[in-house]
N, C-alpha and C. Protein backbone atom coordinates (compact mmCIF):
# COMPACT_ATOMS: atom_id res chain seq x y z
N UNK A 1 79.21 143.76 68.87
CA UNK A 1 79.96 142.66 68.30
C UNK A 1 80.70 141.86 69.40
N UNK A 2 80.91 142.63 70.63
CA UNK A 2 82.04 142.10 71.26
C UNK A 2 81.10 141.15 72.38
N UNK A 3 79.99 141.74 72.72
CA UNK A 3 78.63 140.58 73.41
C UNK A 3 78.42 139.29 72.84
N UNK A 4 78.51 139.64 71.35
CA UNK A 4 78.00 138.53 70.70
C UNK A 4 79.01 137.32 70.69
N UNK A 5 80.32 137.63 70.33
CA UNK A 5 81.37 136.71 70.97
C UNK A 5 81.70 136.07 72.17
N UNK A 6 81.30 137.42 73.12
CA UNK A 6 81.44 136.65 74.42
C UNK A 6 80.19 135.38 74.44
N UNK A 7 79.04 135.73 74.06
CA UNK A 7 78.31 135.18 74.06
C UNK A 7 78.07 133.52 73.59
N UNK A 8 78.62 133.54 72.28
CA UNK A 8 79.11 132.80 71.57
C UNK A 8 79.84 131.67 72.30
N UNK A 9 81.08 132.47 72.52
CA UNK A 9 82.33 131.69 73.66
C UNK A 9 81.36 130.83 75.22
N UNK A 10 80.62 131.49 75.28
CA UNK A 10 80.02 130.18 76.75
C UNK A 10 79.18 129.82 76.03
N UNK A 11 78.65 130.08 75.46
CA UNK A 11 77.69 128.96 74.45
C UNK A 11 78.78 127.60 74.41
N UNK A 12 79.55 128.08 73.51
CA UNK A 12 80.80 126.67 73.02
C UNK A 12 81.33 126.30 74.06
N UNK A 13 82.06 126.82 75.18
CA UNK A 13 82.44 126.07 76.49
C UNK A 13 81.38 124.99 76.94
N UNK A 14 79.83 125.72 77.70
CA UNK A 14 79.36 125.15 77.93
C UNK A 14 78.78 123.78 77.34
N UNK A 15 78.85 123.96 76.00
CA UNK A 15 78.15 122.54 75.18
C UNK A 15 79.47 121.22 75.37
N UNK A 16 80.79 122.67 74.90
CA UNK A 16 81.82 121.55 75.32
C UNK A 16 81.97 120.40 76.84
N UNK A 17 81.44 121.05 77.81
CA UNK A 17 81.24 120.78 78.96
C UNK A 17 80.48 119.75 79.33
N UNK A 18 79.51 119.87 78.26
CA UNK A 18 78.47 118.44 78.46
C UNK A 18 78.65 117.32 77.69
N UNK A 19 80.11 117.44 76.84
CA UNK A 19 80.53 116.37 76.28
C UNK A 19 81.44 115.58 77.52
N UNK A 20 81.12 115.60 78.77
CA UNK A 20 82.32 115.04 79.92
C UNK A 20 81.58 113.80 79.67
N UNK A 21 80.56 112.81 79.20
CA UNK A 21 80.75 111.37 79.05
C UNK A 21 81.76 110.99 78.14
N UNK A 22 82.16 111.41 76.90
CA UNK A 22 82.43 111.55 75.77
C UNK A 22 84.28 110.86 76.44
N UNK A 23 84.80 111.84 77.27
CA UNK A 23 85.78 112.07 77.78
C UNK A 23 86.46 110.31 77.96
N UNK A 24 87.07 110.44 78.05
CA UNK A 24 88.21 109.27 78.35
C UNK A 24 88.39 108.77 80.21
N UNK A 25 87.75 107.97 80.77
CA UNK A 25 88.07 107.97 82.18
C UNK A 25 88.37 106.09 82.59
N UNK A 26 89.08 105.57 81.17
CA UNK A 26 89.36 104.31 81.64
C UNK A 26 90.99 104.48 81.94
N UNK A 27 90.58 103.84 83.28
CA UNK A 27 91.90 104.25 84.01
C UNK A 27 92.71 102.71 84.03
N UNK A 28 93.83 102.67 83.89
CA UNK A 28 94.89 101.20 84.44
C UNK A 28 95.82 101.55 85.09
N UNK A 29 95.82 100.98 86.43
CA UNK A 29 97.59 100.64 86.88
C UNK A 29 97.58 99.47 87.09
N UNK A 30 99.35 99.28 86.77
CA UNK A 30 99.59 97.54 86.73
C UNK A 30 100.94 98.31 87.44
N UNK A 31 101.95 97.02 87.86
CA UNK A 31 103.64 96.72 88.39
C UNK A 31 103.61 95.62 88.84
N UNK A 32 104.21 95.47 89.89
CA UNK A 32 105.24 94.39 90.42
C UNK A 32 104.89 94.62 92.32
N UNK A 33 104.63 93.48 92.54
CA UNK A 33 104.93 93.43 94.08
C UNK A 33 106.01 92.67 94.14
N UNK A 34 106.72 93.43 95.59
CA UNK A 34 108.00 92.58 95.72
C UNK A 34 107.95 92.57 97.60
N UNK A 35 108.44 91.71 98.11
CA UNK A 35 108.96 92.09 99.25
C UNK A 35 110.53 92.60 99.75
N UNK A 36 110.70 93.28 100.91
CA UNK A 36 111.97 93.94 100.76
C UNK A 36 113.33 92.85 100.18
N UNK A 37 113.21 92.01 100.32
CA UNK A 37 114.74 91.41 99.37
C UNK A 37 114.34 91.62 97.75
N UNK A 38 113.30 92.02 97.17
CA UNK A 38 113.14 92.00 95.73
C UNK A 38 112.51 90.37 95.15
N UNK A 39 112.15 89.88 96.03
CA UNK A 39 111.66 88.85 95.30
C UNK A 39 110.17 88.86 95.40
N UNK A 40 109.12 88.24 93.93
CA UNK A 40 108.09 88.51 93.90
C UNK A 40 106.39 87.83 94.73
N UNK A 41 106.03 88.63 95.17
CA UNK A 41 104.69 87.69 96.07
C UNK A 41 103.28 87.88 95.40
N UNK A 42 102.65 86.61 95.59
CA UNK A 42 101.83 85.99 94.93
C UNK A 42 100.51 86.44 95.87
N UNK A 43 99.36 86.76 95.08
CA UNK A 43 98.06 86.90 96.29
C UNK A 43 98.34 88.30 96.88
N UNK A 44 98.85 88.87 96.46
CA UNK A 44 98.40 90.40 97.33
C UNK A 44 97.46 91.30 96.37
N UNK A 45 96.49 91.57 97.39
CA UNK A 45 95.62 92.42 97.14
C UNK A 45 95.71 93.73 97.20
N UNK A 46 95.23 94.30 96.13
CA UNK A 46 95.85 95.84 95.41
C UNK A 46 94.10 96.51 95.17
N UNK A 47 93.78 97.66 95.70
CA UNK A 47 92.83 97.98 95.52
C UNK A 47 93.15 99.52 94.54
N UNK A 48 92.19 100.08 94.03
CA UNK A 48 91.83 100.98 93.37
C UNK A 48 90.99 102.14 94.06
N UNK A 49 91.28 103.34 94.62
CA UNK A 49 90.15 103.96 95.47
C UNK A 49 89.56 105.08 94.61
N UNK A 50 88.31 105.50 95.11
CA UNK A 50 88.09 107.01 94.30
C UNK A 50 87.98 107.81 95.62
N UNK A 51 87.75 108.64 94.82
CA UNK A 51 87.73 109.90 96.29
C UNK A 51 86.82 111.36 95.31
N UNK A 52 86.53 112.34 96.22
CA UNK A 52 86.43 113.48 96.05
C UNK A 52 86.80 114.63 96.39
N UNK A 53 88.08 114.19 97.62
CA UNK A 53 88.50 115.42 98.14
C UNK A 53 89.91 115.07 98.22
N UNK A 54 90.58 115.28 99.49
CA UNK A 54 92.12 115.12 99.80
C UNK A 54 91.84 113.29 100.17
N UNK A 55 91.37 112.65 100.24
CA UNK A 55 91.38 111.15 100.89
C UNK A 55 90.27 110.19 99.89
N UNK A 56 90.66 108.96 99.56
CA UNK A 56 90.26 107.95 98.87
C UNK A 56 88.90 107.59 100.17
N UNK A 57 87.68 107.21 99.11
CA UNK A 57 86.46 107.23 99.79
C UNK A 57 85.65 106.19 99.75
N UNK A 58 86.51 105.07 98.30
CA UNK A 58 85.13 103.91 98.21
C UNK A 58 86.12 103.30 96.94
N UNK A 59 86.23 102.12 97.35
CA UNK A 59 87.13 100.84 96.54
C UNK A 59 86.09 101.09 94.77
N UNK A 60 86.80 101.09 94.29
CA UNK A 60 86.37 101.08 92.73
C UNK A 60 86.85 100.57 91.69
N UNK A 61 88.23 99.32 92.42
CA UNK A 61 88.47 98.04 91.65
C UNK A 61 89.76 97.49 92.56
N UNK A 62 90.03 95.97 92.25
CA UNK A 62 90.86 95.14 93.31
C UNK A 62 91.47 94.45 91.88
N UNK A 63 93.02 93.85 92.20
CA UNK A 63 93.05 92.71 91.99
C UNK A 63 94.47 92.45 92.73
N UNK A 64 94.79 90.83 92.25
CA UNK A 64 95.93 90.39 93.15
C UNK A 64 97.02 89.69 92.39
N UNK A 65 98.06 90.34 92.91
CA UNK A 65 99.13 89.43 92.11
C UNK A 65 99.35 88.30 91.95
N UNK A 66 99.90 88.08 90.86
CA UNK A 66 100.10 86.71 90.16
C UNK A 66 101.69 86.01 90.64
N UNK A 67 101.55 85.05 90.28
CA UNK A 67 102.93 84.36 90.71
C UNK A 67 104.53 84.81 90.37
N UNK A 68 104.17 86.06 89.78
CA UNK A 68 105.33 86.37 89.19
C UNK A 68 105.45 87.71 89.68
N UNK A 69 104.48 88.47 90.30
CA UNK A 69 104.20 89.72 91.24
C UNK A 69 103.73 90.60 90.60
N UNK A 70 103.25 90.27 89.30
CA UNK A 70 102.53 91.51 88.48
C UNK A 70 101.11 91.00 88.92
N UNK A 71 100.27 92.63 88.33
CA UNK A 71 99.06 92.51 88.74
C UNK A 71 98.46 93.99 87.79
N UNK A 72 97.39 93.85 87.38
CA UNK A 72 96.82 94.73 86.95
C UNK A 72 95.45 95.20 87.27
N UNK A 73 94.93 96.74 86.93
CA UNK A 73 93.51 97.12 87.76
C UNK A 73 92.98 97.99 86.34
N UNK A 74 91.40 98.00 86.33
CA UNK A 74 91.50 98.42 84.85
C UNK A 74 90.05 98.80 85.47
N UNK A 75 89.83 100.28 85.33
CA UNK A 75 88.45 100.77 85.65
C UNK A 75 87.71 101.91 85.12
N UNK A 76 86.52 102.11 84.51
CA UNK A 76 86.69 102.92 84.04
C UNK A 76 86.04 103.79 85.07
N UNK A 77 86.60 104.84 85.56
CA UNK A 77 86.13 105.45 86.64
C UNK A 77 84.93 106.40 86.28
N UNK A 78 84.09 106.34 87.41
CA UNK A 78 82.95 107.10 87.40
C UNK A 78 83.11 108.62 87.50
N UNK A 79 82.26 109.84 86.84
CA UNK A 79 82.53 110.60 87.24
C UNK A 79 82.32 111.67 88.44
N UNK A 80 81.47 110.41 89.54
CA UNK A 80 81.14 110.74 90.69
C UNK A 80 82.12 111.10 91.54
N UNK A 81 83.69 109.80 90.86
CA UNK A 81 84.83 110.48 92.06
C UNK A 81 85.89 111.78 91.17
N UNK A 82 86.63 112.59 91.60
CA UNK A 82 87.48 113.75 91.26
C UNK A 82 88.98 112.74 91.43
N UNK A 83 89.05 111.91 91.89
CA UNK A 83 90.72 111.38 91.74
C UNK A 83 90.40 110.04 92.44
N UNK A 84 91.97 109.44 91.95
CA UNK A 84 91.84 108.16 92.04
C UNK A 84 93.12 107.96 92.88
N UNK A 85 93.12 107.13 93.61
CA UNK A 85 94.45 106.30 94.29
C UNK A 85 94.49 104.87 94.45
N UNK A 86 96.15 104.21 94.72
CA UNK A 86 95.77 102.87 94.51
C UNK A 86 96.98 102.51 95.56
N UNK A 87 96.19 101.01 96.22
CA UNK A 87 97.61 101.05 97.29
C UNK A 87 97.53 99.42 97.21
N UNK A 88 97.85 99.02 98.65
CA UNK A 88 97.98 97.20 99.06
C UNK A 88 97.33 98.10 100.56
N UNK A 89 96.22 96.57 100.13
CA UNK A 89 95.52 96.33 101.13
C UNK A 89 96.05 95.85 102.02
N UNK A 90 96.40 96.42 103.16
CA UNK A 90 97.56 96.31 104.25
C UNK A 90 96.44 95.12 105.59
N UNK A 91 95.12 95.64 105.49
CA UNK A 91 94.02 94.76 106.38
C UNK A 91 93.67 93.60 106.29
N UNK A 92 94.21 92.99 104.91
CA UNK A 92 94.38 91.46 104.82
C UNK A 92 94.87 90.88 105.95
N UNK A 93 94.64 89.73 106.35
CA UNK A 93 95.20 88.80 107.61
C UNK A 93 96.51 88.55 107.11
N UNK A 94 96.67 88.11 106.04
CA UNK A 94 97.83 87.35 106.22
C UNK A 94 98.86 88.43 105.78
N UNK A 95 98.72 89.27 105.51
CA UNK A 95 99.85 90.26 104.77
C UNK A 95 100.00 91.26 106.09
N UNK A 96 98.98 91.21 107.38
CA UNK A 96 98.94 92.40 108.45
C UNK A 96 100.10 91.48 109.35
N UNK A 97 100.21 90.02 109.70
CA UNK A 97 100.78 89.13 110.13
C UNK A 97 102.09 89.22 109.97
N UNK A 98 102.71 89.36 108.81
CA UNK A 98 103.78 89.48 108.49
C UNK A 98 104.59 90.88 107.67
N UNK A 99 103.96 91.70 107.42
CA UNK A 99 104.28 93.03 106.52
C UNK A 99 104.04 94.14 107.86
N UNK A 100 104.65 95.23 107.73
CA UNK A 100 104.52 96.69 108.44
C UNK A 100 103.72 97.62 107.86
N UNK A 101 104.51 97.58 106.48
CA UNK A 101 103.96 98.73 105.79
C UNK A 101 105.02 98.38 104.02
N UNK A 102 104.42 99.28 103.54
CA UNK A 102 105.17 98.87 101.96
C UNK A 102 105.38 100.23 101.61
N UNK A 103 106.57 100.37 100.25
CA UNK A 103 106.59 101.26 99.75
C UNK A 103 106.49 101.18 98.81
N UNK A 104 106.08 102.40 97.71
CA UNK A 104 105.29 102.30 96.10
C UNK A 104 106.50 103.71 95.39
N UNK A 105 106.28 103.31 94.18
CA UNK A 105 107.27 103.12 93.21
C UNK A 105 106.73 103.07 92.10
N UNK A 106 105.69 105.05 91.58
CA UNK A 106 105.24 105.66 90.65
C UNK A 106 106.02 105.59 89.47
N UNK A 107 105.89 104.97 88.61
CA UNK A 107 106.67 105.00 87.33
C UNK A 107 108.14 105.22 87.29
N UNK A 108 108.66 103.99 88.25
CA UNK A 108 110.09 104.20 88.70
C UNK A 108 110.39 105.12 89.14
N UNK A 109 109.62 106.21 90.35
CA UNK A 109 109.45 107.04 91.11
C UNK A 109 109.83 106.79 92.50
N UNK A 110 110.46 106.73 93.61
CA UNK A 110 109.90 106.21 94.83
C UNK A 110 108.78 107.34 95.67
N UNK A 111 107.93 106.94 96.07
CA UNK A 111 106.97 107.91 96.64
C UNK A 111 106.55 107.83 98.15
N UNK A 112 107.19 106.96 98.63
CA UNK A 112 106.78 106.36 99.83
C UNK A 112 105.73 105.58 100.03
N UNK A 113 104.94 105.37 101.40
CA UNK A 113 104.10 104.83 101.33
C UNK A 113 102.26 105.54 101.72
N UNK A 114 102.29 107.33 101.61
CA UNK A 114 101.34 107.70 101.46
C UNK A 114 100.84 108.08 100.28
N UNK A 115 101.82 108.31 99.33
CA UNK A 115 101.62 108.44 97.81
C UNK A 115 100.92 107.56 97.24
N UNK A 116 99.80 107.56 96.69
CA UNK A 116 98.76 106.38 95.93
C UNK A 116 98.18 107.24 94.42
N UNK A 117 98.57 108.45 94.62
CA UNK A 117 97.80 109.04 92.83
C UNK A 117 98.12 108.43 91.30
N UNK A 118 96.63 108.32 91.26
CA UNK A 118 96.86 107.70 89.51
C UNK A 118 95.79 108.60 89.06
N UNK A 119 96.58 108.70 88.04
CA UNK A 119 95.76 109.77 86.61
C UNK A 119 95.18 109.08 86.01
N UNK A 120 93.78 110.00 86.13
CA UNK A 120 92.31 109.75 85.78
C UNK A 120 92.81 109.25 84.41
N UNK A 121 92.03 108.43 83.87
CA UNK A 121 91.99 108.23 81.96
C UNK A 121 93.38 107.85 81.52
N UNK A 122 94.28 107.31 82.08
CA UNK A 122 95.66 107.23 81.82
C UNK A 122 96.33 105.78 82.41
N UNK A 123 97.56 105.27 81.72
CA UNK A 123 97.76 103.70 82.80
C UNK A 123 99.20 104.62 83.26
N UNK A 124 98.76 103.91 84.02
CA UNK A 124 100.17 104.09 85.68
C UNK A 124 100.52 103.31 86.23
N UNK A 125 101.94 103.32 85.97
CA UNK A 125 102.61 102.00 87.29
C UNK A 125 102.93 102.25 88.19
N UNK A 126 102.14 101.08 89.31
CA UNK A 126 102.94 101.27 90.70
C UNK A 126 103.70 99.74 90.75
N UNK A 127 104.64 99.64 91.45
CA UNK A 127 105.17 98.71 91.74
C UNK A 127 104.98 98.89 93.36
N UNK A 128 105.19 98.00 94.05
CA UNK A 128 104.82 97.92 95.72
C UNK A 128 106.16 97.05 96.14
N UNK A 129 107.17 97.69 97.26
CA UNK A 129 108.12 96.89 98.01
C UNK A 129 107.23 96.59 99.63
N UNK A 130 107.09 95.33 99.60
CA UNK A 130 106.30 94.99 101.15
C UNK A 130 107.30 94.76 102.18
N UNK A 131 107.84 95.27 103.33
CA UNK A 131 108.44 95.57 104.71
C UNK A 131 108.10 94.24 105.21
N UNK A 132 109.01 93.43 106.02
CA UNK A 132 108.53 92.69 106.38
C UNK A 132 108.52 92.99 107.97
N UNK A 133 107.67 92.26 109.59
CA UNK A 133 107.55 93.02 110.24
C UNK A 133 109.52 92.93 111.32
């Protein structure tokens, strides 16, 4: 009796297992760019990364703030990557010209500026403070 349960039990895991399309993996983060006095900038580019290990591996959505410093990213992630991160594209010309580095600001979190995790299937805010140089 007690085979047959076990048996049973990875039967049902496993079928459960092959329902991972089924699963939920549309991901959003939106906030606010600001530069360090708090006021909002227009045109910055915010990427979306995936990854599979400890480091983001391949852009898997962009967008750029609006005149008012919000911005939103809406993807439904593949399940090729294991996690997602999201930052400011610091390699832009005109934002490398004048910015150092920025700091992000997880759901009214401060995290610094190596912190980029967003949860898979879930919306998350980052807000971004840009350094000026």
């Amino acid at each position: 009796m007690r085979l047959i349960k076990l048996v049973l039990t990875i039967v049902f895991v496993v079928s459960i297992m092959g329902c991972g399309p089924l699963l939920n993996r549309e991901t959003v983060v939106y906030g606010l760019i600001t530069d360090d006095d708090g006021q909002p900038l227009d045109s910055i580019p915010v990427g979306m990364y995936g990854g599979k290990g400890l480091s983001a591996s391949g852009r898997i959505g962009q967008a750029y703030s609006n005149k008012q410093g919000f911005y939103e990213i809406e993807v439904d992630v593949s399940k090729e990557w294991w996690n997602a991160r999201v930052g400011v594209n610091m390699n832009d010309m005109k934002l490398w010209k004048l910015y150092e580095s920025y700091e992000s600001i997880r759901n009214q979190t401060k995290k610094g500026s190596s912190d980029g995790g967003v949860s898979i299937g879930l919306r998350t805010r980052y807000d971004f403070k840009l350094i000026r140089k």
